[in-house]
C-alpha atoms as a PDB file:
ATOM      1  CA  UNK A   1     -11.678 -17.322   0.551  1.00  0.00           C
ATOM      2  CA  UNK A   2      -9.592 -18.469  -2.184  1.00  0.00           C
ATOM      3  CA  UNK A   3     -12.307 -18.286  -4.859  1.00  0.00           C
ATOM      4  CA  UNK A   4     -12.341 -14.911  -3.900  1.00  0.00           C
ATOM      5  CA  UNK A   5      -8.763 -14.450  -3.561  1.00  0.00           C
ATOM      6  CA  UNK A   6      -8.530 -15.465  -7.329  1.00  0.00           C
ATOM      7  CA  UNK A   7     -11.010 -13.031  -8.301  1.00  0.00           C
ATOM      8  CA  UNK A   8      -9.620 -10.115  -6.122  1.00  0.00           C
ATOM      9  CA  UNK A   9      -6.084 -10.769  -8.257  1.00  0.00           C
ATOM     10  CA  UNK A  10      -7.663 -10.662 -11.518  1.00  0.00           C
ATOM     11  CA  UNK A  11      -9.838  -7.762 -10.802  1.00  0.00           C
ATOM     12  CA  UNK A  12      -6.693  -5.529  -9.579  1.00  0.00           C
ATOM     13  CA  UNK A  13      -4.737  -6.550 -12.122  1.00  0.00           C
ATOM     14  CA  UNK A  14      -6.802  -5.829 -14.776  1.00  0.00           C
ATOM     15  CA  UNK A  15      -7.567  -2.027 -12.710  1.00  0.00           C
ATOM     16  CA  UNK A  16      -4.084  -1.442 -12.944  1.00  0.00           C
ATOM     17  CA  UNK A  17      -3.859  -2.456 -16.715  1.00  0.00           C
ATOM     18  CA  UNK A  18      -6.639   0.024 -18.087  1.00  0.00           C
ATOM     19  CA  UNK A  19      -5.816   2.963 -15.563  1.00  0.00           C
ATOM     20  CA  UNK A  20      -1.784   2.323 -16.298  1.00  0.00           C
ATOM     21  CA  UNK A  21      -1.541   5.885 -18.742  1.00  0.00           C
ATOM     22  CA  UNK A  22       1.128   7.487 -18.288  1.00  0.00           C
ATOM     23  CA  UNK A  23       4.470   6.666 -16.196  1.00  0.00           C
ATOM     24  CA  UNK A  24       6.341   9.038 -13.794  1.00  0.00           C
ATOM     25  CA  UNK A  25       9.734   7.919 -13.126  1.00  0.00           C
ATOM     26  CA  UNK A  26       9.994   8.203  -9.398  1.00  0.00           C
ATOM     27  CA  UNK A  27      12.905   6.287  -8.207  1.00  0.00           C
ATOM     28  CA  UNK A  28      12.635   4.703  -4.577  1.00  0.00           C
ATOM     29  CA  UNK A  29      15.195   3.751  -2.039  1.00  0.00           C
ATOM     30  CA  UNK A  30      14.478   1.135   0.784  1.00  0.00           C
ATOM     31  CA  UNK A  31      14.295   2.756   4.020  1.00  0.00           C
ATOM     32  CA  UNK A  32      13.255   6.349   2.630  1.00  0.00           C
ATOM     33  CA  UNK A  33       9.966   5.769   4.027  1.00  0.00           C
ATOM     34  CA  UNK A  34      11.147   5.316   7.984  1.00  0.00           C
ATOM     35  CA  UNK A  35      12.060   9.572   7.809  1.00  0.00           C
ATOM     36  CA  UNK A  36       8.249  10.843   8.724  1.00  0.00           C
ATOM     37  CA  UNK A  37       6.088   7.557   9.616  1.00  0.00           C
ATOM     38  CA  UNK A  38       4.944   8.117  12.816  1.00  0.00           C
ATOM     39  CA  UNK A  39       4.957   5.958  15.655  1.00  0.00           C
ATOM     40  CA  UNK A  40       2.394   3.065  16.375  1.00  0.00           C
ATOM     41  CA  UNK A  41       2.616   0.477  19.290  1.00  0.00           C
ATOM     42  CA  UNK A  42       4.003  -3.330  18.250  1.00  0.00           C
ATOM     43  CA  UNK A  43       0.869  -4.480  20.192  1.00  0.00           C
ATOM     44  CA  UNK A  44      -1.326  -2.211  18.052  1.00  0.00           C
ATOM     45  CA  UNK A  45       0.784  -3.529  15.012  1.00  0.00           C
ATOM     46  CA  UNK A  46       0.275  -6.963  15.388  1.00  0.00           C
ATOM     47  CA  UNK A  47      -3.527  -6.793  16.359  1.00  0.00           C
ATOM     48  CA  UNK A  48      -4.179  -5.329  12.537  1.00  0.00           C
ATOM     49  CA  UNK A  49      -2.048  -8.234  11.060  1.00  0.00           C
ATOM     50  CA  UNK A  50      -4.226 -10.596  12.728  1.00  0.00           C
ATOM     51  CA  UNK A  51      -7.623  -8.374  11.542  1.00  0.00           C
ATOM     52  CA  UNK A  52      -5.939  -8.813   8.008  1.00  0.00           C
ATOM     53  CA  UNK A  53      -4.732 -11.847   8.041  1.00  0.00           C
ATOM     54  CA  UNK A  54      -7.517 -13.586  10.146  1.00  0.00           C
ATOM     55  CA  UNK A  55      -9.154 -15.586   7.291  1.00  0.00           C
ATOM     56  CA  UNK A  56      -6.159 -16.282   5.031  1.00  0.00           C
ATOM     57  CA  UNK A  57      -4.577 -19.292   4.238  1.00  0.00           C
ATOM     58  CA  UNK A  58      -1.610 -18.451   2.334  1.00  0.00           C
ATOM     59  CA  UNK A  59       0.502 -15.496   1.736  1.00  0.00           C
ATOM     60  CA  UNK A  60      -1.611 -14.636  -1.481  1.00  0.00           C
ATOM     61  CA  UNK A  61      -4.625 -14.402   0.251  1.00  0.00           C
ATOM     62  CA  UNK A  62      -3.043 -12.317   3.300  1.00  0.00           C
ATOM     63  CA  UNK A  63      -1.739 -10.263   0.847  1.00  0.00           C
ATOM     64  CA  UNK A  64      -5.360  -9.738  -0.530  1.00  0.00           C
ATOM     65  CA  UNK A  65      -6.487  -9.166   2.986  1.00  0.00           C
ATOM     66  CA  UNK A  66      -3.662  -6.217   3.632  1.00  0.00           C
ATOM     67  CA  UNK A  67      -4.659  -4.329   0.468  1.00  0.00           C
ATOM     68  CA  UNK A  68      -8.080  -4.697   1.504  1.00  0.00           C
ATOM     69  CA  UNK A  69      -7.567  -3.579   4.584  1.00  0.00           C
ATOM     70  CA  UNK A  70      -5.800  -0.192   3.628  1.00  0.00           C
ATOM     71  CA  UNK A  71      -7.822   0.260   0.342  1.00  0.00           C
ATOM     72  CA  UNK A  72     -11.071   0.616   2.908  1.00  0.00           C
ATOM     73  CA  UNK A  73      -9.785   3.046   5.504  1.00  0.00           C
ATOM     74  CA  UNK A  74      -6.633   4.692   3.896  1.00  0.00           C
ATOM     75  CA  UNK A  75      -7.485   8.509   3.434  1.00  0.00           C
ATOM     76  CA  UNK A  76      -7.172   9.312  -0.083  1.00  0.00           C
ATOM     77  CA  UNK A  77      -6.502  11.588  -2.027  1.00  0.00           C
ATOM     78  CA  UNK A  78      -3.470  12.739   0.141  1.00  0.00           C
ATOM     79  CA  UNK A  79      -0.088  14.573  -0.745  1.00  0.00           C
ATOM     80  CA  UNK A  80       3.443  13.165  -0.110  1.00  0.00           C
ATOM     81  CA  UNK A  81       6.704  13.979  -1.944  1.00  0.00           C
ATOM     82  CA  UNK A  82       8.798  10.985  -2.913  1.00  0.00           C
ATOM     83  CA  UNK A  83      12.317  11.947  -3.306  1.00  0.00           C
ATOM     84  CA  UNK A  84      12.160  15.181  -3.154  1.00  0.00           C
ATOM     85  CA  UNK A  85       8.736  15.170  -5.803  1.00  0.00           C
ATOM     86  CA  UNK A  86       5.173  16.200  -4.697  1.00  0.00           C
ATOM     87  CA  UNK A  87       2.942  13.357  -5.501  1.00  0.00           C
ATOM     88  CA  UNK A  88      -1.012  12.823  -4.735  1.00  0.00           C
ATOM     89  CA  UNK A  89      -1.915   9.072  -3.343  1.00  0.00           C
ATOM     90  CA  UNK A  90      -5.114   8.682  -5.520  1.00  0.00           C
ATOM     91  CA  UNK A  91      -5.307   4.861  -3.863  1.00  0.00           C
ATOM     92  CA  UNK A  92      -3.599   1.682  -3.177  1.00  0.00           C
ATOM     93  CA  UNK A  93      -3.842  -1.810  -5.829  1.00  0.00           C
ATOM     94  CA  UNK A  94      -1.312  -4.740  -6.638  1.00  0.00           C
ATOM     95  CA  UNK A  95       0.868  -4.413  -9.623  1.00  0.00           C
ATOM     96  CA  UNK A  96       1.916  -7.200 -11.875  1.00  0.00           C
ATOM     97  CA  UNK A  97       4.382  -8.522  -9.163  1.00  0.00           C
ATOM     98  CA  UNK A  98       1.576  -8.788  -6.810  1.00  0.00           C
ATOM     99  CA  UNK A  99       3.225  -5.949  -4.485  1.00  0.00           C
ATOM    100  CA  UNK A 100       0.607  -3.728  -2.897  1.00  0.00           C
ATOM    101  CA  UNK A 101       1.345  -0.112  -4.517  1.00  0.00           C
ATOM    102  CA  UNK A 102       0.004   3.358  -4.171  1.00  0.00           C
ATOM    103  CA  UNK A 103      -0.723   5.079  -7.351  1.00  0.00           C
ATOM    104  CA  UNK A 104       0.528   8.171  -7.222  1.00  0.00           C
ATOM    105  CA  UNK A 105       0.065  10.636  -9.431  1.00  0.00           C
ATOM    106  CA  UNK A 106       1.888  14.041 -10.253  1.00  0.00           C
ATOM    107  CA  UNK A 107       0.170  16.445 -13.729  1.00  0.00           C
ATOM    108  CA  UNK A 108      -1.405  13.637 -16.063  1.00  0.00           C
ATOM    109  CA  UNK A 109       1.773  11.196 -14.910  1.00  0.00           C
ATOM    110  CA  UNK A 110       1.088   8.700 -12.443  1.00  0.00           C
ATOM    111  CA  UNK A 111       3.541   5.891 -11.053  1.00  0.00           C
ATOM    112  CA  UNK A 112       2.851   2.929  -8.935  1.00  0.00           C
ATOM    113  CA  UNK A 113       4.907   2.767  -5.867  1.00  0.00           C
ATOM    114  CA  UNK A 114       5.456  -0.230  -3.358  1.00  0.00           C
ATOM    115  CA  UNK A 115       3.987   1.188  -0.009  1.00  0.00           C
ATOM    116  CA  UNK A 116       6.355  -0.442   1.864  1.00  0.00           C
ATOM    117  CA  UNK A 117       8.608   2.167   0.027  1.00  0.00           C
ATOM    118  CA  UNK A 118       6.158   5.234   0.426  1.00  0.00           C
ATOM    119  CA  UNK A 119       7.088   7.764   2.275  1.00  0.00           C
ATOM    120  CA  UNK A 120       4.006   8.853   4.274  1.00  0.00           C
ATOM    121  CA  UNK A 121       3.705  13.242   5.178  1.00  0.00           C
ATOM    122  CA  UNK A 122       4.314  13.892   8.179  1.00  0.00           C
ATOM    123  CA  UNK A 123       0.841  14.338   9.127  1.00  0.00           C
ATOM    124  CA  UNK A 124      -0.723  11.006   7.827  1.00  0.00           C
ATOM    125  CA  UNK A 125      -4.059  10.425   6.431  1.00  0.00           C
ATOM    126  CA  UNK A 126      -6.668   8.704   8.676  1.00  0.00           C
ATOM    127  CA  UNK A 127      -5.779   5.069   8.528  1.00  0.00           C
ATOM    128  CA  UNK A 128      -2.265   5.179   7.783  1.00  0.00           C
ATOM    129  CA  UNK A 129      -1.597   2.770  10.204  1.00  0.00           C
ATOM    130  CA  UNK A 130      -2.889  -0.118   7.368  1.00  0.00           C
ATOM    131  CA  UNK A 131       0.340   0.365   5.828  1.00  0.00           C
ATOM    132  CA  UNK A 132       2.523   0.747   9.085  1.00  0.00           C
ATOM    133  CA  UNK A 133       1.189  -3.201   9.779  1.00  0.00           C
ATOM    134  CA  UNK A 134       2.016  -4.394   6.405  1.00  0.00           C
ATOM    135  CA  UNK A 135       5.473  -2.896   6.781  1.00  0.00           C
ATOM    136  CA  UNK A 136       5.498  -4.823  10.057  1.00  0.00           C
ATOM    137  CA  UNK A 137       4.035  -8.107   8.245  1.00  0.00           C
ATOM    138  CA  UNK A 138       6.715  -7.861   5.575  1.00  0.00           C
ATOM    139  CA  UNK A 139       9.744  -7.483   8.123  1.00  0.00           C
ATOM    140  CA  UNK A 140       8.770 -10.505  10.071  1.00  0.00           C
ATOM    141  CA  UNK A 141       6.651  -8.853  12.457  1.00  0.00           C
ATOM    142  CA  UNK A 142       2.671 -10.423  13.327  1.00  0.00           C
END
């Protein structure tokens, strides 16, 4: 797995890279995502960290897994607003800092946005609940 962890990194990063264009300014606040996600079960929560996470090793390659995870059954293209904006969620990659972020994209601007920041609408795509366990993962939770 960490061969292929290696690989997944470079590949992503070099996606983001050649489809970076142009850059929306879309300012974030922690916690603006909690308004509209719906609920999910901390049982249900913690068995998709363990599907994720089953074959990793360290946090790079859970990371790896989670972005796997949602970039297979998230829903996309789907419309949120973030802060008040209308945005489409064209998919989910890793940025430079390695943070799993939906690309989001609003005329010919796009802008990368941590998911754990994105607020979802309030009636989420199929497999939304990808990102509900990584928010779980990243608060301690799994």
């Amino acid at each position: 797995m960490a061969a292929r962890a290696k690989t997944r990194i470079s590949e992503t990063r070099s996606t983001a890279k050649k489809s970076a264009g142009s850059e929306l300014t879309i300012a974030t606040r922690r916690g603006s995502a909690r308004a509209t996600r719906p609920n999910i079960s901390t049982a249900r929560l913690k068995e998709l960290v363990e599907e994720a996470t089953v074959d990793a090793y360290n946090e790079v390659e859970r990371r790896i897994g989670f972005l796997t995870m949602i970039q297979e059954h998230l829903g996309v293209p789907f419309e949120t607003d973030v802060l008040g904006a209308p945005v489409q969620v064209t998919g989910v990659d890793f940025n430079d800092a390695d943070e799993i972020v939906a690309i989001c994209k609003r005329g010919g601007l796009v802008q990368r946005i941590p998911v754990v920041d994105l607020p979802l609408p309030k009636s989420p795509p199929e497999g939304f609940e990808w990102i509900e366990a990584y928010r779980f993962y990243q608060r301690g939770g799994g």
